[in-house]
C-alpha atoms as a PDB file:
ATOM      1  CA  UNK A   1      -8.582  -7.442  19.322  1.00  0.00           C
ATOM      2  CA  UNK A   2      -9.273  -4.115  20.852  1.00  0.00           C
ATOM      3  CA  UNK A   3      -7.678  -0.723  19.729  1.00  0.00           C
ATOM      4  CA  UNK A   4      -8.355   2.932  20.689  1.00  0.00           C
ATOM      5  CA  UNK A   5      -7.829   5.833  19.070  1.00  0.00           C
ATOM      6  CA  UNK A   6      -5.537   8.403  21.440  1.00  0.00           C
ATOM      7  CA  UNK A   7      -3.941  10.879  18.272  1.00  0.00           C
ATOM      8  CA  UNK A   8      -4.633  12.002  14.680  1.00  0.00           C
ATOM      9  CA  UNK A   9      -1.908  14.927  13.580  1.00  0.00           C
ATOM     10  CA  UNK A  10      -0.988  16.005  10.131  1.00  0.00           C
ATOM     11  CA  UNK A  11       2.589  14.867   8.971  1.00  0.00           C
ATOM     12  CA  UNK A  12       2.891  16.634   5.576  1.00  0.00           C
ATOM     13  CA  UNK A  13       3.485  20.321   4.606  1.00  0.00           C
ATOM     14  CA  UNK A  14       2.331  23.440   2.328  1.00  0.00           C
ATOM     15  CA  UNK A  15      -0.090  23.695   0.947  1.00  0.00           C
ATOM     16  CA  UNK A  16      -0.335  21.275  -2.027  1.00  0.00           C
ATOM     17  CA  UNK A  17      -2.452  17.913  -3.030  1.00  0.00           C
ATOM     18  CA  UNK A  18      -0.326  15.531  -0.635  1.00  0.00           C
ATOM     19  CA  UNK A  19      -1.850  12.089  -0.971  1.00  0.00           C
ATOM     20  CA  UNK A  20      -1.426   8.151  -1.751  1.00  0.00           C
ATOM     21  CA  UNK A  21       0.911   6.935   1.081  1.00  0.00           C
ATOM     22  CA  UNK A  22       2.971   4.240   3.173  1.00  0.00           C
ATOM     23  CA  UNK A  23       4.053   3.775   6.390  1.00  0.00           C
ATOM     24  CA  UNK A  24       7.061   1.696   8.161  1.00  0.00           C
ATOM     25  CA  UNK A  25       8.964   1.276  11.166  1.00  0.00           C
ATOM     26  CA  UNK A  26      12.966   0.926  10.021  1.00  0.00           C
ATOM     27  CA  UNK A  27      15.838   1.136  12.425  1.00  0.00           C
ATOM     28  CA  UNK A  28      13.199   2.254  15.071  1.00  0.00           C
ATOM     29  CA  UNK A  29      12.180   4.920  13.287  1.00  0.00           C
ATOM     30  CA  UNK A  30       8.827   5.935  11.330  1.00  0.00           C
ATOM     31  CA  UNK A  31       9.384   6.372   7.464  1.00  0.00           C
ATOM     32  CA  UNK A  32       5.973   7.967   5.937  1.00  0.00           C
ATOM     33  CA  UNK A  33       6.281   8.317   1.923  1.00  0.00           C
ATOM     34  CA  UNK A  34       3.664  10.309   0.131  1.00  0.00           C
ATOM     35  CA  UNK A  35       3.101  12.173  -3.135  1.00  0.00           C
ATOM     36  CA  UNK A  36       2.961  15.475  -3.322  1.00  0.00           C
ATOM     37  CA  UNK A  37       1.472  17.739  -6.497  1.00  0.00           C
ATOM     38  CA  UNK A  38      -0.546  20.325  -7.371  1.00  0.00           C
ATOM     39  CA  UNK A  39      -3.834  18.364  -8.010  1.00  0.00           C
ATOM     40  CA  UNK A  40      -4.475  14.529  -7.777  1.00  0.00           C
ATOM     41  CA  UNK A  41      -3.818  14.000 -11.378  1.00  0.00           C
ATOM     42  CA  UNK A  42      -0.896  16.552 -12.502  1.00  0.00           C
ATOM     43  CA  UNK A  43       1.996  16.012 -14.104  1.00  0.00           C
ATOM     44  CA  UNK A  44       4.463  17.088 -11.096  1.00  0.00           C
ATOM     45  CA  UNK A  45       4.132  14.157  -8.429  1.00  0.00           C
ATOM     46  CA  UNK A  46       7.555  14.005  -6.799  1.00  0.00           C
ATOM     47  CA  UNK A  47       7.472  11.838  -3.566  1.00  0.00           C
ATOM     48  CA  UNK A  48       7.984  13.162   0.309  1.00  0.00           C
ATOM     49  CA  UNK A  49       9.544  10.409   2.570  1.00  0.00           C
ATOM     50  CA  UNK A  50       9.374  11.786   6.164  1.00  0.00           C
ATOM     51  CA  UNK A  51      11.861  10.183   9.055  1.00  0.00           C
ATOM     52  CA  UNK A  52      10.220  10.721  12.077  1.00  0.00           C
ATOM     53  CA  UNK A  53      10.259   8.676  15.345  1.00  0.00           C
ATOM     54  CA  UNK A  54       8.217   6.480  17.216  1.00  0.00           C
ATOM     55  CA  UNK A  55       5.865   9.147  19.115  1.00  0.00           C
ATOM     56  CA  UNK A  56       5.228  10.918  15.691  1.00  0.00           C
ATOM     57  CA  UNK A  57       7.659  14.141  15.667  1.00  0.00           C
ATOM     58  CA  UNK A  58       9.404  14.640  12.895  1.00  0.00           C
ATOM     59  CA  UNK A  59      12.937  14.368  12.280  1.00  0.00           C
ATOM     60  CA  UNK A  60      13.651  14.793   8.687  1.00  0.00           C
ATOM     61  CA  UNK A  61      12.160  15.836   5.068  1.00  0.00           C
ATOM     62  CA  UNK A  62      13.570  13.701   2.089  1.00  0.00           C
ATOM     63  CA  UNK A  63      11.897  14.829  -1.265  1.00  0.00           C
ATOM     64  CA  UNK A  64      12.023  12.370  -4.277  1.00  0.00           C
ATOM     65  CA  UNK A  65      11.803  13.417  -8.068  1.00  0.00           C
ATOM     66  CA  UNK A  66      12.438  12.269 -11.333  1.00  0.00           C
ATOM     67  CA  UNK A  67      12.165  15.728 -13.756  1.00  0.00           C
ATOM     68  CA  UNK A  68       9.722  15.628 -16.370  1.00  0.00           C
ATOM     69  CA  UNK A  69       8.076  12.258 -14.741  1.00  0.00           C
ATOM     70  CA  UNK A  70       4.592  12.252 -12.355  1.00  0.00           C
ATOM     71  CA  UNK A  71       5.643  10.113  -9.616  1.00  0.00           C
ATOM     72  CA  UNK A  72       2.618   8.331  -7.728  1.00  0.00           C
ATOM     73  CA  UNK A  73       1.536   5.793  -4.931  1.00  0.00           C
ATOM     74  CA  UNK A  74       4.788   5.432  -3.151  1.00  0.00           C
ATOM     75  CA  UNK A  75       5.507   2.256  -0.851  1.00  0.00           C
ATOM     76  CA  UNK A  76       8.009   0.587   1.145  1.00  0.00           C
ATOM     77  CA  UNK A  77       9.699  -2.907   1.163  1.00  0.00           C
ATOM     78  CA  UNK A  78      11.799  -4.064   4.358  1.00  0.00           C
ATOM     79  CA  UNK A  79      14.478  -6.161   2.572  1.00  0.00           C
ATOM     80  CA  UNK A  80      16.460  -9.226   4.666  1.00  0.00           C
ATOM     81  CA  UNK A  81      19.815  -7.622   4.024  1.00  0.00           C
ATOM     82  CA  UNK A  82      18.915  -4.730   6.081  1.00  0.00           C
ATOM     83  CA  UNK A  83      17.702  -1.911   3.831  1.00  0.00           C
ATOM     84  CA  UNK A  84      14.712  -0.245   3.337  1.00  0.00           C
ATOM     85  CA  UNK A  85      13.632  -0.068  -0.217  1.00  0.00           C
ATOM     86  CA  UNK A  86      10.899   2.527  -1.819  1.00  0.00           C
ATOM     87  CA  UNK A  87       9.023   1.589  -5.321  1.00  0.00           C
ATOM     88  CA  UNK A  88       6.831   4.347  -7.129  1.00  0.00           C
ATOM     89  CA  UNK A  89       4.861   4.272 -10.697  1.00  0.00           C
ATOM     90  CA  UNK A  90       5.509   7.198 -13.497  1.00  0.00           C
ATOM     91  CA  UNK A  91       2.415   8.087 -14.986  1.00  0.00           C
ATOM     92  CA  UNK A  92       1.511   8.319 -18.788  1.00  0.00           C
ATOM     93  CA  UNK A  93       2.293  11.218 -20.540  1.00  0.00           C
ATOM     94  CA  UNK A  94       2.391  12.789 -23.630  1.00  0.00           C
ATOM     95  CA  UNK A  95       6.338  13.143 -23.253  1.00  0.00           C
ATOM     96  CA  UNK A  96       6.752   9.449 -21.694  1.00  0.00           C
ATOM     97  CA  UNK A  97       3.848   7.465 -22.877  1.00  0.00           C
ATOM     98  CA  UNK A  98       5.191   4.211 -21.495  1.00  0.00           C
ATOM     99  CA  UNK A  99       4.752   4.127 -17.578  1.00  0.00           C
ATOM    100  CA  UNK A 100       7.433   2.380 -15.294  1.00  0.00           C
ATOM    101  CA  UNK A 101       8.130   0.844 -11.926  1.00  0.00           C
ATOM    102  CA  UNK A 102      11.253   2.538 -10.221  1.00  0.00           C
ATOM    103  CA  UNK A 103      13.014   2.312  -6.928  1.00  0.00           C
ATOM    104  CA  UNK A 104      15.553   3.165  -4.477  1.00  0.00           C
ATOM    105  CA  UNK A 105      16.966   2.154  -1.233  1.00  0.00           C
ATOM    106  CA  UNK A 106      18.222   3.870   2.022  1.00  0.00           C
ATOM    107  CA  UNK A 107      20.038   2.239   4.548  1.00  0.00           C
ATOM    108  CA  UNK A 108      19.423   4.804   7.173  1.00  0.00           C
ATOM    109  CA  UNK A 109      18.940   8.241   7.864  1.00  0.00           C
ATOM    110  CA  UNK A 110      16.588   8.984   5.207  1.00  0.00           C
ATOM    111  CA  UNK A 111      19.193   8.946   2.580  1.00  0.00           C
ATOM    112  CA  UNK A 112      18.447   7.434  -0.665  1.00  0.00           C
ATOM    113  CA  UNK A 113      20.262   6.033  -3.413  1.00  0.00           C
ATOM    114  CA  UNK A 114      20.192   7.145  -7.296  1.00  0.00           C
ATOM    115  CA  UNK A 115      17.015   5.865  -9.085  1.00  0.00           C
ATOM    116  CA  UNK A 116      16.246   2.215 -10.338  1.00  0.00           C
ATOM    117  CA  UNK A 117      13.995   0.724 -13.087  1.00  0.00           C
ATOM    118  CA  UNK A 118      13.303  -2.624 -11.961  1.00  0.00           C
ATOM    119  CA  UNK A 119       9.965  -3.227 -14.416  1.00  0.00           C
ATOM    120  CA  UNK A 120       7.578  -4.209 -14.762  1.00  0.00           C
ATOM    121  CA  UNK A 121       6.678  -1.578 -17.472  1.00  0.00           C
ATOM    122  CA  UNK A 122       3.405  -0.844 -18.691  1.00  0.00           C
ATOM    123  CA  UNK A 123       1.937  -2.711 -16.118  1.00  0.00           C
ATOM    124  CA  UNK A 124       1.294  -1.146 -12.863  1.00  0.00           C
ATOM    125  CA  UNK A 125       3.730  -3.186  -9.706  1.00  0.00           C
ATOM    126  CA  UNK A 126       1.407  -1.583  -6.783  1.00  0.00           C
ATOM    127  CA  UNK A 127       3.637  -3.221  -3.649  1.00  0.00           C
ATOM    128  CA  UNK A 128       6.113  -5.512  -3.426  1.00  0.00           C
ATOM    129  CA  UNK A 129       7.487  -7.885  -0.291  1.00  0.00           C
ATOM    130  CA  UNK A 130      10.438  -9.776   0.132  1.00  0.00           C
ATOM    131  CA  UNK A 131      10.124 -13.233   1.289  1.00  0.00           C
ATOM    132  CA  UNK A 132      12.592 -15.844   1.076  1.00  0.00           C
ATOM    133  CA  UNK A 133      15.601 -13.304  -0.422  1.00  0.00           C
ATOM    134  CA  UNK A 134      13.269 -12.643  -3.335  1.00  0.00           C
ATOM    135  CA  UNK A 135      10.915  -9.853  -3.496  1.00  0.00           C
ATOM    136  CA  UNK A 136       7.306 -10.338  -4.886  1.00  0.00           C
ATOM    137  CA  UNK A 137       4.254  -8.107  -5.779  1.00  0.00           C
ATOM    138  CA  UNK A 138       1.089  -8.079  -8.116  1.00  0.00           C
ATOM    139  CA  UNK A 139       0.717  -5.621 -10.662  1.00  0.00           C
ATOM    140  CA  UNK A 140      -1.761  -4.431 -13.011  1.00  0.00           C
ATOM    141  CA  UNK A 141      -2.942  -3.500 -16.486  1.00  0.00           C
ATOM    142  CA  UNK A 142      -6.493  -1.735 -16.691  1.00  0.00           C
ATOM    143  CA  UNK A 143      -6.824  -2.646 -20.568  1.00  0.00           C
ATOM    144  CA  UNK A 144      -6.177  -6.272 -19.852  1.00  0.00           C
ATOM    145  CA  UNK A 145      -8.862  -6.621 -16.680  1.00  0.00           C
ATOM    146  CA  UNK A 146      -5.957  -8.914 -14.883  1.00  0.00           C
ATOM    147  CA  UNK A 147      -3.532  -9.257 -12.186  1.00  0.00           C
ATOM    148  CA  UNK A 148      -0.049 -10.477 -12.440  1.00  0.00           C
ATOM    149  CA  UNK A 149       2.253 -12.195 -10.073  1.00  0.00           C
ATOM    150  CA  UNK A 150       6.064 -10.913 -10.512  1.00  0.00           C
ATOM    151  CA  UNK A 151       9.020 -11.799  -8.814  1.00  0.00           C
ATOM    152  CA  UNK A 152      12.652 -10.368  -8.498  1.00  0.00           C
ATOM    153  CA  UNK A 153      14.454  -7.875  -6.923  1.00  0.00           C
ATOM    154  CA  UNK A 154      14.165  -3.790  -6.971  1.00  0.00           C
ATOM    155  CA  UNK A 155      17.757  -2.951  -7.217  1.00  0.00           C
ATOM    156  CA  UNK A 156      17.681  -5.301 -10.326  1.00  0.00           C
ATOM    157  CA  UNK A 157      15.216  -6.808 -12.302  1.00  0.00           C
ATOM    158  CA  UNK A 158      11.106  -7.625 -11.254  1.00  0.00           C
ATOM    159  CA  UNK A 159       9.962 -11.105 -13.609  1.00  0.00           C
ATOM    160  CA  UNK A 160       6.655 -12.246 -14.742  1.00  0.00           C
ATOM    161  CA  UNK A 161       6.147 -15.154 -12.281  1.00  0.00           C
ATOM    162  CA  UNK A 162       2.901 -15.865 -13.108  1.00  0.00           C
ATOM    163  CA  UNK A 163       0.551 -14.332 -15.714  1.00  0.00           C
ATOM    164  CA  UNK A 164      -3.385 -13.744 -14.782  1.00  0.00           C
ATOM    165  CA  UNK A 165      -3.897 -14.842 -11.341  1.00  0.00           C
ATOM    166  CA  UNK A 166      -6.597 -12.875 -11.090  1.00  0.00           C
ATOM    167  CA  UNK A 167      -8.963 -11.740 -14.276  1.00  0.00           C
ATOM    168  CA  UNK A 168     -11.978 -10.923 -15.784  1.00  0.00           C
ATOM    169  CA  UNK A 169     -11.349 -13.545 -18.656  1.00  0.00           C
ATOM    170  CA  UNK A 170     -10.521 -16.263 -16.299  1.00  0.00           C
ATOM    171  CA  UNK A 171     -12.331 -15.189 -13.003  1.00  0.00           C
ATOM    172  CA  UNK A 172     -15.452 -13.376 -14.077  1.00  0.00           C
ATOM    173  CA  UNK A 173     -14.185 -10.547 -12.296  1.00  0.00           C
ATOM    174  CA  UNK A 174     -13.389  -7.268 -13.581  1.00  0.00           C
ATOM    175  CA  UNK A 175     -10.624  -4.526 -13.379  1.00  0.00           C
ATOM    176  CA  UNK A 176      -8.481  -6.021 -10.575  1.00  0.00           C
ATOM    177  CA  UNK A 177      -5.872  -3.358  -9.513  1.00  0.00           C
ATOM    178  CA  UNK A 178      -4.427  -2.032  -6.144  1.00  0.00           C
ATOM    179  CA  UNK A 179      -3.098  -4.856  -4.045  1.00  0.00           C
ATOM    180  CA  UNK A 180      -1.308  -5.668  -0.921  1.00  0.00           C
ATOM    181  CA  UNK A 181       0.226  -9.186  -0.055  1.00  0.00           C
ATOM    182  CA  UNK A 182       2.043 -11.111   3.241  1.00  0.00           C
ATOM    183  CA  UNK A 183       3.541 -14.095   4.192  1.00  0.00           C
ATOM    184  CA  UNK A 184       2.636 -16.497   6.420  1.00  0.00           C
ATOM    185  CA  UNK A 185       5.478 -18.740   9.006  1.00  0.00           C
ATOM    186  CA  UNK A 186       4.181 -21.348   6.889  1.00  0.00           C
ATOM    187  CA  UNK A 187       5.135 -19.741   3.366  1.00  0.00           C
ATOM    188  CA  UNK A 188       1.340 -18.920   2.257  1.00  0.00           C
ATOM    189  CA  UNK A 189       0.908 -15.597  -0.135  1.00  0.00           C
ATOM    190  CA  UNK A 190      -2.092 -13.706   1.287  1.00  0.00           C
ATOM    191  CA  UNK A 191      -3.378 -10.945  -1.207  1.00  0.00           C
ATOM    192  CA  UNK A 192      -6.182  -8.377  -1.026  1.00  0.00           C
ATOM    193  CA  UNK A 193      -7.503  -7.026  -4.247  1.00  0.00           C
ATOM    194  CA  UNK A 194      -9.251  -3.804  -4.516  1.00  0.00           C
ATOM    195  CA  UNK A 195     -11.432  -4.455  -7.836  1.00  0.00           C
ATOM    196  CA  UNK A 196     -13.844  -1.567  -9.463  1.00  0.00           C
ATOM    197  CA  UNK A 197     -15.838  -3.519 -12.015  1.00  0.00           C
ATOM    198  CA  UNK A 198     -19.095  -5.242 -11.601  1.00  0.00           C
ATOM    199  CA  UNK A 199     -19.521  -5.899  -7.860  1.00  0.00           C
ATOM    200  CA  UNK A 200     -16.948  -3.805  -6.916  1.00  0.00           C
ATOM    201  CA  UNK A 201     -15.922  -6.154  -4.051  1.00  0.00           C
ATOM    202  CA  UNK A 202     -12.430  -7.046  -3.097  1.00  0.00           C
ATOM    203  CA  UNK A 203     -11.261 -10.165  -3.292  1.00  0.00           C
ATOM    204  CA  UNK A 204      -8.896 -12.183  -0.694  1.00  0.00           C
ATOM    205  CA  UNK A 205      -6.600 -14.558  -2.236  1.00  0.00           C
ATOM    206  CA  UNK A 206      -4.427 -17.390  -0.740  1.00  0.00           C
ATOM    207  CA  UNK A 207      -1.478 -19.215  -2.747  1.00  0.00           C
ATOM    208  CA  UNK A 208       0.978 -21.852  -1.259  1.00  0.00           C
ATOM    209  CA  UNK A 209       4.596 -22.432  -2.742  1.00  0.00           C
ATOM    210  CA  UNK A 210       5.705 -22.108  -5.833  1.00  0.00           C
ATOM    211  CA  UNK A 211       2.540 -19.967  -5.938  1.00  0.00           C
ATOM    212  CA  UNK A 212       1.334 -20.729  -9.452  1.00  0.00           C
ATOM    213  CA  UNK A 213      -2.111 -21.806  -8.214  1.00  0.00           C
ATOM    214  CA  UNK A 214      -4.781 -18.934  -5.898  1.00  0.00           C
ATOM    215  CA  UNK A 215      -7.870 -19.667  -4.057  1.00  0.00           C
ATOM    216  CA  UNK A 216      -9.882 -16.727  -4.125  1.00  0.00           C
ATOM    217  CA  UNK A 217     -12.498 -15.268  -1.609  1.00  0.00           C
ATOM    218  CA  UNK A 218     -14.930 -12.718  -1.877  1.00  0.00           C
ATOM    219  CA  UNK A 219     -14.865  -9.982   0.469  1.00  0.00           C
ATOM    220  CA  UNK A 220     -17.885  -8.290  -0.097  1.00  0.00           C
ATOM    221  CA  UNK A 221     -17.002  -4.436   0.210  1.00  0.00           C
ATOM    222  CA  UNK A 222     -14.881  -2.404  -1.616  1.00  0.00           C
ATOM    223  CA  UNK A 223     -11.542  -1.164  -0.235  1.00  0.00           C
ATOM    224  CA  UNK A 224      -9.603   1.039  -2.071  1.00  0.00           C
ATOM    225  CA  UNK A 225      -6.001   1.283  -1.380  1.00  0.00           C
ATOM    226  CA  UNK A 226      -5.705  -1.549   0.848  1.00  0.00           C
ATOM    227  CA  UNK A 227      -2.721  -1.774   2.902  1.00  0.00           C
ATOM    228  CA  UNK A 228      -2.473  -5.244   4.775  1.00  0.00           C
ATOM    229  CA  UNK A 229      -0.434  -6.025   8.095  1.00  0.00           C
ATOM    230  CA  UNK A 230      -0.331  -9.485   9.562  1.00  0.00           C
ATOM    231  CA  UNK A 231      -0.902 -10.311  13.497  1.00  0.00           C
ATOM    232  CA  UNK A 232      -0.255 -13.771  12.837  1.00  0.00           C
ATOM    233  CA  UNK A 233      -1.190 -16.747  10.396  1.00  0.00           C
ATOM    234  CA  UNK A 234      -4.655 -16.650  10.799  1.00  0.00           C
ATOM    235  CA  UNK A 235      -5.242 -13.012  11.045  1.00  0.00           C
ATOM    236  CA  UNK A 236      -4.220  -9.634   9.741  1.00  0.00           C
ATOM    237  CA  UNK A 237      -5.134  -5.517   9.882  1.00  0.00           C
ATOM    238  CA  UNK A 238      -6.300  -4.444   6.902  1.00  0.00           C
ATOM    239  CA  UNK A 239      -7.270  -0.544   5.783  1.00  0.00           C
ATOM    240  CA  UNK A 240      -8.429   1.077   3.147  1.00  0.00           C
ATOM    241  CA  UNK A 241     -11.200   3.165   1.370  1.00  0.00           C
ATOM    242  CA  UNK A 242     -14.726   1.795   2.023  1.00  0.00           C
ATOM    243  CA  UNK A 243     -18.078   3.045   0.728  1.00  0.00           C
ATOM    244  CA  UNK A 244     -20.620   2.693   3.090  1.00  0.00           C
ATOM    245  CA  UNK A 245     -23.485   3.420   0.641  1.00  0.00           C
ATOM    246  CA  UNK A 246     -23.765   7.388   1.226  1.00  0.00           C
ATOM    247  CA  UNK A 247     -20.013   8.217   1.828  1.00  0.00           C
ATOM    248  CA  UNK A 248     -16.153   7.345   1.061  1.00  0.00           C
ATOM    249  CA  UNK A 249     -13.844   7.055   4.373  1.00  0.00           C
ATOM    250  CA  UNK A 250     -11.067   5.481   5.452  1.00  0.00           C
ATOM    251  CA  UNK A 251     -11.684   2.401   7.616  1.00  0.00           C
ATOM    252  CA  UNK A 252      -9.468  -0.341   9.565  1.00  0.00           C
ATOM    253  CA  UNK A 253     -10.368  -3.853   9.781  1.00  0.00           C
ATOM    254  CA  UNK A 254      -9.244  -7.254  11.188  1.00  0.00           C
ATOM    255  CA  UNK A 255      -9.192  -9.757   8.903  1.00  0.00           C
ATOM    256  CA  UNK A 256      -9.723 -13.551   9.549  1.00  0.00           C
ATOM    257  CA  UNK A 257      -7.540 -14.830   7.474  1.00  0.00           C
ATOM    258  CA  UNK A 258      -9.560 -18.492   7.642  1.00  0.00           C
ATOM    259  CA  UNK A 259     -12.936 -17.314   6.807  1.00  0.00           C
ATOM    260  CA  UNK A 260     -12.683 -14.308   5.090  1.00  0.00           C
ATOM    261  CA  UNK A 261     -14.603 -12.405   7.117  1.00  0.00           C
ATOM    262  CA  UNK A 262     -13.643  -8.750   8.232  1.00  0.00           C
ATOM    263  CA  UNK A 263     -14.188  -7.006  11.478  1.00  0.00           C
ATOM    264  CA  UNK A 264     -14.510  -2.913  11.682  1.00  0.00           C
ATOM    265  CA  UNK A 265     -12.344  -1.749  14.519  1.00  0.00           C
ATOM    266  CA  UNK A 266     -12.054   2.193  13.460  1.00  0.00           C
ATOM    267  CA  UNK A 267     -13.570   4.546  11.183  1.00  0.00           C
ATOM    268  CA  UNK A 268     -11.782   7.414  10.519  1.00  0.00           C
ATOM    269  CA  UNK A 269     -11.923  10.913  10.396  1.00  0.00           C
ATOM    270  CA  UNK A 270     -12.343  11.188   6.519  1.00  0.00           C
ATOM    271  CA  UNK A 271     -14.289  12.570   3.549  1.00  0.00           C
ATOM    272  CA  UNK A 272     -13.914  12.877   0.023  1.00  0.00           C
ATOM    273  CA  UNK A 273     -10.851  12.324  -1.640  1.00  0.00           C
ATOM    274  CA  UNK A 274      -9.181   9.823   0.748  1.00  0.00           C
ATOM    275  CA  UNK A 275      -7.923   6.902   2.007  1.00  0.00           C
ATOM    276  CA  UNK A 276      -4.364   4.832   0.626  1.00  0.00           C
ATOM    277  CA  UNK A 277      -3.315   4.092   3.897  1.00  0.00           C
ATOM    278  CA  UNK A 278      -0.133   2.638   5.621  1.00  0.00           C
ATOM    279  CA  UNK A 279       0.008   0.502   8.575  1.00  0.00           C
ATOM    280  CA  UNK A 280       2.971  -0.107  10.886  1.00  0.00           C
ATOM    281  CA  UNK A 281       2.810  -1.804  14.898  1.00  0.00           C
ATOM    282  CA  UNK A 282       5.436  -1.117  17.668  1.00  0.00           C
ATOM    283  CA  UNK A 283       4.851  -3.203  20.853  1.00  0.00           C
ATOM    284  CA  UNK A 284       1.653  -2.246  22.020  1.00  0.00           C
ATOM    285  CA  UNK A 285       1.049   1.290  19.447  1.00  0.00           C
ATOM    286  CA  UNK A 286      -0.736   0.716  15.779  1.00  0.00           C
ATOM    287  CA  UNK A 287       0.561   3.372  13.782  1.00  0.00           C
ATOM    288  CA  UNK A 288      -1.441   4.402  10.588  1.00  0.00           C
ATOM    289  CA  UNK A 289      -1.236   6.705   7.473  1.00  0.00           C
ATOM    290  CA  UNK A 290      -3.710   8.350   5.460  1.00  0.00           C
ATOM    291  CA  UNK A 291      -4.056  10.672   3.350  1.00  0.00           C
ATOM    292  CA  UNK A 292      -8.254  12.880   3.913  1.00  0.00           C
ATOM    293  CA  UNK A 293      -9.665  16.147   2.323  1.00  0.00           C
ATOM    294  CA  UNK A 294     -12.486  16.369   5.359  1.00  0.00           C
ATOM    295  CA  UNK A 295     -11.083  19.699   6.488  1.00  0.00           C
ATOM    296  CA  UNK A 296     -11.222  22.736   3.891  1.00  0.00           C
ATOM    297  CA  UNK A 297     -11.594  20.217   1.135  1.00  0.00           C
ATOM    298  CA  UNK A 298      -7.522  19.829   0.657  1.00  0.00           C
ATOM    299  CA  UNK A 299      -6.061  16.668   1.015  1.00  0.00           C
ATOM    300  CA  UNK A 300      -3.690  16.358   3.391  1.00  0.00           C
ATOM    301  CA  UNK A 301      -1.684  13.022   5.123  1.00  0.00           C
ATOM    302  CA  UNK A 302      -2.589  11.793   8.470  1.00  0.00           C
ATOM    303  CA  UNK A 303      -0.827   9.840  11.084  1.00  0.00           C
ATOM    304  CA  UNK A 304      -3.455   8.040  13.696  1.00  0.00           C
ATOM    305  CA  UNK A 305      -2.430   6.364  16.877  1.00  0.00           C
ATOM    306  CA  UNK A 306      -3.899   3.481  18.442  1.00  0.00           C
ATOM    307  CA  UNK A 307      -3.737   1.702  21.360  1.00  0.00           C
ATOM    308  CA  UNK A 308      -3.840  -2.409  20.984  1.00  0.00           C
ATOM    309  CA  UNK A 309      -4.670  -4.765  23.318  1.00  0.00           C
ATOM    310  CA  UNK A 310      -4.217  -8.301  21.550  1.00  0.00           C
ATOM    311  CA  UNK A 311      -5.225 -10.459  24.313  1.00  0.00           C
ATOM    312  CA  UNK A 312      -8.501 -11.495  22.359  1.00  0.00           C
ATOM    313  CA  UNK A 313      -7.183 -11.365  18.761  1.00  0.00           C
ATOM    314  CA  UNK A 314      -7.881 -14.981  16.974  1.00  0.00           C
END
């Protein structure tokens, strides 16, 4: 696979900490969530989900907020029915010392619905992807050092599926926590696992139906916020935050899905706080999020355009 960078602009606005995104193309138009507060860990995280269209100009401003509540890490789930849901985490605090999962769904027009609680709580449900009429996502629990599969839907109620597919006390590796999974023509769960314990190396894991069973692989970087999008069964983009050994940035990959083995196709303009990307194709146009503090040390979310040519992908 070949891609070239033509366009990096800046798709949020004033002049606060605007960070940990998503990216999707709905009803042929680009949906970019992101949280917006005054620093990366206060208390007044509402989320920005900007309509724009397919060249990048936008077309509307939707803000989300829940008063009192520190909304974080936005991201979106295409459902079969036709709508286009959003799921969020509430940060602990002092005045709500039990985080939750919530949601809500637009079908068009960047108009939302009232708020949802689907659960998990405590435990941290980082993405979430419908497959089969049922949506499904991994979610996490720093005190435990696991992963959990859950299953559900976002307008209703998100289960326990299956309890420690990926741990420290079953694995022998530590803190497992932001996640991104697809599904294959063939009904395979493919995972990425950003872990920070140990190694720090993400982990690639592969389930078939009922999904009760993972093989995992060892990537051997670290990517933070990984966002994966599937070319086809065998291989997948995946972005994220990588440390190269000197420096944090935001890179894009292809994955082999087979071997495990990833494939640097773009390094972008980044530094510092960064990275928690969101990746979206149209015909022959990759379109990516990302949030980057390079310029005047204020973090600020990116849309990057790439040309693809996919006549060598494998």
């Amino acid at each position: 696979m070949k891609i070239q960078l033509d366009n990096i602009k800046r798709v949020c606005t004033g002049q606060r900490h605007n960070a940990f995104g998503d990216a999707v193309i709905f009803q042929d138009q680009l949906f970019i969530s992101y949280r917006s507060g005054t620093h990366h860990m206060s208390d007044d995280g509402k989320i920005i989900v900007v309509q724009c269209n397919l060249n990048g100009q936008s077309v509307s401003y939707h803000p989300l907020v829940l008063p009192g509540y520190d909304l974080r890490d936005p991201h979106f789930t295409l459902t079969q029915s036709g709508k286009l849901m959003l799921i969020a985490h509430t940060r602990s605090s002092p005045a709500h010392p039990v985080p939750e999962t919530v949601s809500w769904f637009s079908t068009g027009n960047n108009t939302w619905s009232g708020i949802h609680f689907p659960g998990p709580r405590v435990w941290w449900l980082w993405r979430a992807k419908e497959h089969n009429g049922m949506c499904w996502g991994l979610g996490y629990l720093r005190q435990a050092n696991q992963l959990n599969l859950y299953a559900g839907q976002l307008r209703g109620r998100m289960e326990l599926k299956r309890e420690a597919i990926l741990s420290k006390k079953k694995h022998g590796l530590g803190y497992p926590n932001e996640s991104d999974l697809v599904f294959t023509s063939d009904d395979r769960l493919i995972a990425i696992v950003r872990r920070d314990a140990d190694t720090y190396t993400a982990q690639l894991g592969i389930s078939k139906p009922p999904y009760t069973q993972f093989k995992w692989q060892d990537l051997k970087m670290y990517i933070g916020g990984p966002a994966m999008l599937l070319l086809n069964d065998d291989s997948a983009l995946v972005a994220g935050r990588h440390w190269d050994g000197k420096n944090l940035h935001t890179r894009l990959w292809q994955l082999n899905i087979t071997t495990a083995k990833l494939t640097t196709l773009a390094v972008l303009p980044s530094a510092g706080d960064n990275g928690y990307p969101g990746l979206a194709i149209h015909n022959d146009r990759l379109l990516m999020t990302y949030y980057s503090s390079h310029i005047d040390n204020q973090s600020r979310m990116y849309l990057a355009t790439f040309s693809v040519d996919q006549t060598r992908d494998s």
